[in-house]
C-alpha atoms as a PDB file:
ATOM      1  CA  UNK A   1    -169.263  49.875  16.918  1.00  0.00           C
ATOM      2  CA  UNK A   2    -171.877  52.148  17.962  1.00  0.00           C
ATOM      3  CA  UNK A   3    -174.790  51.383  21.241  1.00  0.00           C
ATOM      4  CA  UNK A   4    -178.693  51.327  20.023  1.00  0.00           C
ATOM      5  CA  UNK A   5    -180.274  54.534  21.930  1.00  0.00           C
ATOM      6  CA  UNK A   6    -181.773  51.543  24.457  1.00  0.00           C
ATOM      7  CA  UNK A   7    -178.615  50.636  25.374  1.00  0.00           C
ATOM      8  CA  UNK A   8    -177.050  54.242  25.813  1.00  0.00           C
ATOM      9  CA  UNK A   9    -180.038  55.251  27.999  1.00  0.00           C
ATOM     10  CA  UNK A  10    -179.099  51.831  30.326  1.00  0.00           C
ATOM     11  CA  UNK A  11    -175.390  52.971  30.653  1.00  0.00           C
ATOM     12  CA  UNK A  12    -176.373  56.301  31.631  1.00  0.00           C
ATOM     13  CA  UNK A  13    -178.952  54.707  34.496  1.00  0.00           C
ATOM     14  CA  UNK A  14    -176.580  52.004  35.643  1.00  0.00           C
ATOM     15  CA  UNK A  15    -173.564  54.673  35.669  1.00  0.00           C
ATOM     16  CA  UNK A  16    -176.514  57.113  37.779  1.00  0.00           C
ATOM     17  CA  UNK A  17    -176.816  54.381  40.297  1.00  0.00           C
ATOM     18  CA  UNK A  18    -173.038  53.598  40.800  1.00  0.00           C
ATOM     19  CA  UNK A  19    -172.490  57.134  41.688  1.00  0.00           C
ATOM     20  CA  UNK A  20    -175.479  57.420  44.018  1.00  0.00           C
ATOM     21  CA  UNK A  21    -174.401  53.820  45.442  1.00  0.00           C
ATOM     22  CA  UNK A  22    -170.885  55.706  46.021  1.00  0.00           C
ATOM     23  CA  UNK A  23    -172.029  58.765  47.466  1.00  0.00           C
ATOM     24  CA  UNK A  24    -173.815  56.809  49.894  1.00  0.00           C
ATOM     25  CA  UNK A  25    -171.017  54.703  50.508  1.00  0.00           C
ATOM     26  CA  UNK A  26    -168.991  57.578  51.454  1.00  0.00           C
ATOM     27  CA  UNK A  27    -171.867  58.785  53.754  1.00  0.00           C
ATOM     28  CA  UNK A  28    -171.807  55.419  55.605  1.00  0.00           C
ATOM     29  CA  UNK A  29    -167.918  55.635  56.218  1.00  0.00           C
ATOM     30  CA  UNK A  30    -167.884  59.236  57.398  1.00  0.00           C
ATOM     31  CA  UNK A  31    -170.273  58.061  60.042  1.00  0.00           C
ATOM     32  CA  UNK A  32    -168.423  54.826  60.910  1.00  0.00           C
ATOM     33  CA  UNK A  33    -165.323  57.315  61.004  1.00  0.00           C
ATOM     34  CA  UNK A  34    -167.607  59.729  63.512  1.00  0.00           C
ATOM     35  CA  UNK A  35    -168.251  56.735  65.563  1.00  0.00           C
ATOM     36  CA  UNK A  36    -165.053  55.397  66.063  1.00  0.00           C
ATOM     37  CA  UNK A  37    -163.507  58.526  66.945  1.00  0.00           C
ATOM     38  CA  UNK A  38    -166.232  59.496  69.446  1.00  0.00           C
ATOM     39  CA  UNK A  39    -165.646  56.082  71.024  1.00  0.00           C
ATOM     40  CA  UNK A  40    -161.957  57.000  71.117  1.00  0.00           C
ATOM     41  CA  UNK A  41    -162.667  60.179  73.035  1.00  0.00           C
ATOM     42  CA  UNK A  42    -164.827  58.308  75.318  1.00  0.00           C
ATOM     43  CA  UNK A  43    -162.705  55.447  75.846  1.00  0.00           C
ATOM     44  CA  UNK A  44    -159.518  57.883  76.798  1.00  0.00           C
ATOM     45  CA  UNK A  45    -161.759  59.923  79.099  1.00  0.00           C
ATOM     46  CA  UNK A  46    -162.805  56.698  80.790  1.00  0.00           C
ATOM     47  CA  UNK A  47    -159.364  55.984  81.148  1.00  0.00           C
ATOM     48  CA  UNK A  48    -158.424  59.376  82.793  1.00  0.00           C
ATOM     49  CA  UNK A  49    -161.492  59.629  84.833  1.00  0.00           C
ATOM     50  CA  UNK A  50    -162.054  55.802  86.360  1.00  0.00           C
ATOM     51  CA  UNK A  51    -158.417  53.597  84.815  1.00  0.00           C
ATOM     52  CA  UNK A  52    -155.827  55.868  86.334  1.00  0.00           C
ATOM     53  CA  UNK A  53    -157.396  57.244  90.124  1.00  0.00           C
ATOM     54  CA  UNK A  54    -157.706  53.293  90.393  1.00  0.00           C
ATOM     55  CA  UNK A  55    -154.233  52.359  89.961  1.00  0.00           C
ATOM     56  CA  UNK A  56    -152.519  55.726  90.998  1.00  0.00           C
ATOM     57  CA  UNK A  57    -154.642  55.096  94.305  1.00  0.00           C
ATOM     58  CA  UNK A  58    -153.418  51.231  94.321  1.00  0.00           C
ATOM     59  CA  UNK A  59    -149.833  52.300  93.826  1.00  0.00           C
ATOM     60  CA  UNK A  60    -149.830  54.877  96.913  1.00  0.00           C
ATOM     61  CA  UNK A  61    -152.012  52.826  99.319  1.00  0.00           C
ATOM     62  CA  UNK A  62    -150.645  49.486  98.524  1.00  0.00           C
ATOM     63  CA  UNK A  63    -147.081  49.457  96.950  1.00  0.00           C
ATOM     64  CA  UNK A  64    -145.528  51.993  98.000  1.00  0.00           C
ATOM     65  CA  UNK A  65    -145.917  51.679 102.001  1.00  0.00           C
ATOM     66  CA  UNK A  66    -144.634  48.143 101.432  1.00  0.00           C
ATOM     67  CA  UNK A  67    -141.743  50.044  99.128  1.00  0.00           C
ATOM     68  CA  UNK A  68    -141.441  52.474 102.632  1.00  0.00           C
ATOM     69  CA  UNK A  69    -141.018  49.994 105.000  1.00  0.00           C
ATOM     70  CA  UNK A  70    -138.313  48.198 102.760  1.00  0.00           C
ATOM     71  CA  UNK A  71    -136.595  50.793 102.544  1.00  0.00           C
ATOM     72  CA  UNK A  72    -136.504  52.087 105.930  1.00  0.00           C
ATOM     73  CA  UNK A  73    -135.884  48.563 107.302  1.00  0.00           C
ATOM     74  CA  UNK A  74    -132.330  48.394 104.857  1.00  0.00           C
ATOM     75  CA  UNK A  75    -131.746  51.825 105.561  1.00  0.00           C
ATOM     76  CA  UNK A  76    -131.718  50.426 109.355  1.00  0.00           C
ATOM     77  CA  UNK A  77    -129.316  47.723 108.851  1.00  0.00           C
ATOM     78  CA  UNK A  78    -126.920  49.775 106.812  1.00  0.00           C
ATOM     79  CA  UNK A  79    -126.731  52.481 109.348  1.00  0.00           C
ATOM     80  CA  UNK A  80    -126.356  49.531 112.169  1.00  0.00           C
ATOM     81  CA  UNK A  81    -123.393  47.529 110.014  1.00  0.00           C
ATOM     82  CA  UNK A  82    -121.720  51.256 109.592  1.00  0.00           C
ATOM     83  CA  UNK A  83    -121.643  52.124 113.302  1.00  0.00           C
ATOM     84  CA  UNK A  84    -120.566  48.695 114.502  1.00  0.00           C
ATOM     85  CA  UNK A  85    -117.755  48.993 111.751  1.00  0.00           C
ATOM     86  CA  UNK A  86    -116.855  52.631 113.071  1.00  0.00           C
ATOM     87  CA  UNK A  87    -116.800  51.844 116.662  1.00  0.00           C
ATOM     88  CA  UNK A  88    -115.545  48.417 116.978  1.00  0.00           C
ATOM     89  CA  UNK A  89    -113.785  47.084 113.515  1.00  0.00           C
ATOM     90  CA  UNK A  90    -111.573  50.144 112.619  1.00  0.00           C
ATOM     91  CA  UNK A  91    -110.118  50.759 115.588  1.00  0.00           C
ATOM     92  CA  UNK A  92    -109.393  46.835 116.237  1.00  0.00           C
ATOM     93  CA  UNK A  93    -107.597  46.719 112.894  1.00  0.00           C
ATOM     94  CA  UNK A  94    -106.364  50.497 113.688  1.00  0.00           C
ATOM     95  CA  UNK A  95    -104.452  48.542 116.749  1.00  0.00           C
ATOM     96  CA  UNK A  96    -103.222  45.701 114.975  1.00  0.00           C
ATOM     97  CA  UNK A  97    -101.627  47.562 112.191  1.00  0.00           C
ATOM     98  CA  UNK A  98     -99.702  49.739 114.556  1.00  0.00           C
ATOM     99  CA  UNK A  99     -98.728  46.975 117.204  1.00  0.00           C
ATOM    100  CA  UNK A 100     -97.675  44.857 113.635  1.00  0.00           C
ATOM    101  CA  UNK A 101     -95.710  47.855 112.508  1.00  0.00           C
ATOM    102  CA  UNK A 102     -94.263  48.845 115.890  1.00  0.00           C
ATOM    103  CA  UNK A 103     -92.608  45.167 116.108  1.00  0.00           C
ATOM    104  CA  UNK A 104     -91.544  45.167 112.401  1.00  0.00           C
ATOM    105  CA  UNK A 105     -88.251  44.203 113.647  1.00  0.00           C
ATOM    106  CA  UNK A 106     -89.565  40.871 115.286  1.00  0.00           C
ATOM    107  CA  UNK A 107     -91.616  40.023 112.340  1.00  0.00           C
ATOM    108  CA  UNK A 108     -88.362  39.418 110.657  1.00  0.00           C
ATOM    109  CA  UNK A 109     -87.636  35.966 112.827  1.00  0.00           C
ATOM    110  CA  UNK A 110     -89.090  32.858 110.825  1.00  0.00           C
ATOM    111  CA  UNK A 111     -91.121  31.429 113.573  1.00  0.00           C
ATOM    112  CA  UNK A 112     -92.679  34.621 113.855  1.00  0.00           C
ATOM    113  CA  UNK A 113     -93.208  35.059 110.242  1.00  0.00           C
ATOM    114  CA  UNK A 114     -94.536  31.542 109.922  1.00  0.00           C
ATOM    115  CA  UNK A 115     -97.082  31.972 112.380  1.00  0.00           C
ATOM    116  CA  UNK A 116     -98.174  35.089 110.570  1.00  0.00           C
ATOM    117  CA  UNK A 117     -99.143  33.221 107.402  1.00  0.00           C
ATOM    118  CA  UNK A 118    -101.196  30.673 109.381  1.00  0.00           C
ATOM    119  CA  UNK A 119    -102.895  33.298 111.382  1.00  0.00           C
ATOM    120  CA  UNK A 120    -103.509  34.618 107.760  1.00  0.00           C
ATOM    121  CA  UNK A 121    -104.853  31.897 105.996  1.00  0.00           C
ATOM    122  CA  UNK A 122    -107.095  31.193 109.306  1.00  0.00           C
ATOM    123  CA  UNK A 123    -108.955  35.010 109.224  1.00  0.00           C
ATOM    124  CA  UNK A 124    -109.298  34.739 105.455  1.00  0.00           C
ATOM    125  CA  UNK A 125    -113.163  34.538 104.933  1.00  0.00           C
ATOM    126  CA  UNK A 126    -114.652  31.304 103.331  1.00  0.00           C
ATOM    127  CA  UNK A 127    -116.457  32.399 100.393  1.00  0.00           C
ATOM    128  CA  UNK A 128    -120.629  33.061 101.216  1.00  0.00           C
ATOM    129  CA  UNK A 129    -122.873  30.735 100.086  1.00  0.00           C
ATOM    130  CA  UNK A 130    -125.655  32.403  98.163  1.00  0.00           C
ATOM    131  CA  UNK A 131    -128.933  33.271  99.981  1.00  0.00           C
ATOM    132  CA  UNK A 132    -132.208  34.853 100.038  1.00  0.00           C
ATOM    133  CA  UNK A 133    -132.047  38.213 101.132  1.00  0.00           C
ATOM    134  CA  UNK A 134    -134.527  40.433 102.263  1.00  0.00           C
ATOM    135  CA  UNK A 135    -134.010  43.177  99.392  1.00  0.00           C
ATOM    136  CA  UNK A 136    -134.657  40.130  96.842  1.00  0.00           C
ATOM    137  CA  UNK A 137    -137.835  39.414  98.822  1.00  0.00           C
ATOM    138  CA  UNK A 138    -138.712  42.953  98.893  1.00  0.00           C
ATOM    139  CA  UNK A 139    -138.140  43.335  95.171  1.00  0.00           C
ATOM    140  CA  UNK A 140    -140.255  39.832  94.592  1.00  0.00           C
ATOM    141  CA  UNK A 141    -143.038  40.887  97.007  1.00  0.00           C
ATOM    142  CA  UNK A 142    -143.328  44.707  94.530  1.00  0.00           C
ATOM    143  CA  UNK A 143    -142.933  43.151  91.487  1.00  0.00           C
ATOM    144  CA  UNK A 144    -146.326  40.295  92.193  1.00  0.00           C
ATOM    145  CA  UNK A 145    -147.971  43.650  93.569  1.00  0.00           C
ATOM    146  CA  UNK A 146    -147.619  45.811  90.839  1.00  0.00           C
ATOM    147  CA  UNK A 147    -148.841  43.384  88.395  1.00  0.00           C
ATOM    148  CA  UNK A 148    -151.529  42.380  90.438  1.00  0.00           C
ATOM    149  CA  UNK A 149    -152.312  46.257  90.187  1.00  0.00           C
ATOM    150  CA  UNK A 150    -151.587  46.239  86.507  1.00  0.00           C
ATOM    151  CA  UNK A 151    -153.983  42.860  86.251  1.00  0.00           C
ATOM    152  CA  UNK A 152    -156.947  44.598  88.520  1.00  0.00           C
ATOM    153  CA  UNK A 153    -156.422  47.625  86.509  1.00  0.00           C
ATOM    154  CA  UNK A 154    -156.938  46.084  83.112  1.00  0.00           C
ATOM    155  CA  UNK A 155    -160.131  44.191  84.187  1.00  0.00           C
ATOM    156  CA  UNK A 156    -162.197  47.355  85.736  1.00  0.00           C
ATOM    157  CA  UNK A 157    -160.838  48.877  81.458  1.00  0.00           C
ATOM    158  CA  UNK A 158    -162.379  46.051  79.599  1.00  0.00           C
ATOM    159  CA  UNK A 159    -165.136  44.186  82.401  1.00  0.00           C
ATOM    160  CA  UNK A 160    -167.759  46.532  81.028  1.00  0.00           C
ATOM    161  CA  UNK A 161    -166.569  47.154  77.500  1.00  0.00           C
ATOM    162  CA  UNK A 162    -169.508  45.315  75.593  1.00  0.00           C
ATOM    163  CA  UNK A 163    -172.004  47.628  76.305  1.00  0.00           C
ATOM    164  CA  UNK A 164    -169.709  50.488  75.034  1.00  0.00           C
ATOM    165  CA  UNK A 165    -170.273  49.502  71.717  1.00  0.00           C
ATOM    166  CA  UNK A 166    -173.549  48.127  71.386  1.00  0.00           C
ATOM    167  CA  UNK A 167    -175.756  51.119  69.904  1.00  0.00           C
ATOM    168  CA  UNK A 168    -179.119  52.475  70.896  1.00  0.00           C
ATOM    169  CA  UNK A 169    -180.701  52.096  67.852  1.00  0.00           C
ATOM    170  CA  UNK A 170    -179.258  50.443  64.487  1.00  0.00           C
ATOM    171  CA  UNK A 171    -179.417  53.348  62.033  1.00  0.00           C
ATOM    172  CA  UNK A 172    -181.763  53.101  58.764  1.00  0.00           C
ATOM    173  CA  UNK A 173    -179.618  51.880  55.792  1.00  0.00           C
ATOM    174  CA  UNK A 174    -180.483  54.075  52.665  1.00  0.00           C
ATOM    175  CA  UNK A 175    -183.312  53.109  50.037  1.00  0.00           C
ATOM    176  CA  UNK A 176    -181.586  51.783  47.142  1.00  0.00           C
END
């Protein structure tokens, strides 16, 4: 089956517009492509220059004194439990080893012996009832601050975002 000239000649148009519709197809997504990476660029300098100084300065001026003085404060305790325990506890116990070992013969009697176990059972510790403790506190108070940083962070990224993307002037589409 063989096209009238008429026809042939219409192909050969239609197919001339398909490739120039194509061409400026490709033209149109180049530019998109320009666009969006530009606005990448921007958007990571932005980040750099205004996102991070933000929470880098929230960190040091607001978390991490807070962090300091937690630490200090159970650095304080510790060093105050390991003192009393070095001067007063060891030494007690120190004695009452030695006096128990020194009268090891007299620990041999049953009335002796039974009074041991009771004096035992009485200086065994009851187990602790669980409670709130400052390091759980501190750890509560710096995890609600750094996700109130994280939070203020994210809204100074996106609070002025929609006039990133709105353009200056729409560009002319292509006479077809």
């Amino acid at each position: 089956m063989s096209l009238s000239r008429k026809r042939k000649k219409e192909l050969k148009r239609l197919k001339g517009d398909a490739n120039e519709l194509w061409r400026s197809q490709q033209e149109i997504l180049d530019h998109a492509n320009h666009v969006a990476r530009e606005a990448s660029r921007q958007l990571a300098a932005y980040g750099r220059e205004q996102v991070v100084p933000t929470v880098v300065s929230t960190y040091e001026h607001r978390v991490q004194p807070v962090v300091d003085r937690g630490y200090a404060a159970s650095r304080g305790i510790v060093d105050t439990a390991k003192h009393g325990l070095d001067k007063a506890v060891l030494p007690a116990i120190g004695g009452v080893v030695g006096s128990v070992l020194s009268i090891s013969d007299i620990a041999k009697d049953t009335r002796v012996r039974s009074a041991l176990e009771r004096l035992q059972k009485a200086t065994t510790p009851a187990p602790k009832k669980k409670s709130t403790s400052a390091g759980n506190v501190i750890a509560v108070g710096v995890g609600v601050l750094a996700a109130a940083g994280v939070a203020y962070a994210v809204w100074q990224t996106f609070r002025a975002d929609d006039e990133l993307w709105v353009a200056d002037e729409e560009p002319a589409l292509p006479n077809l």
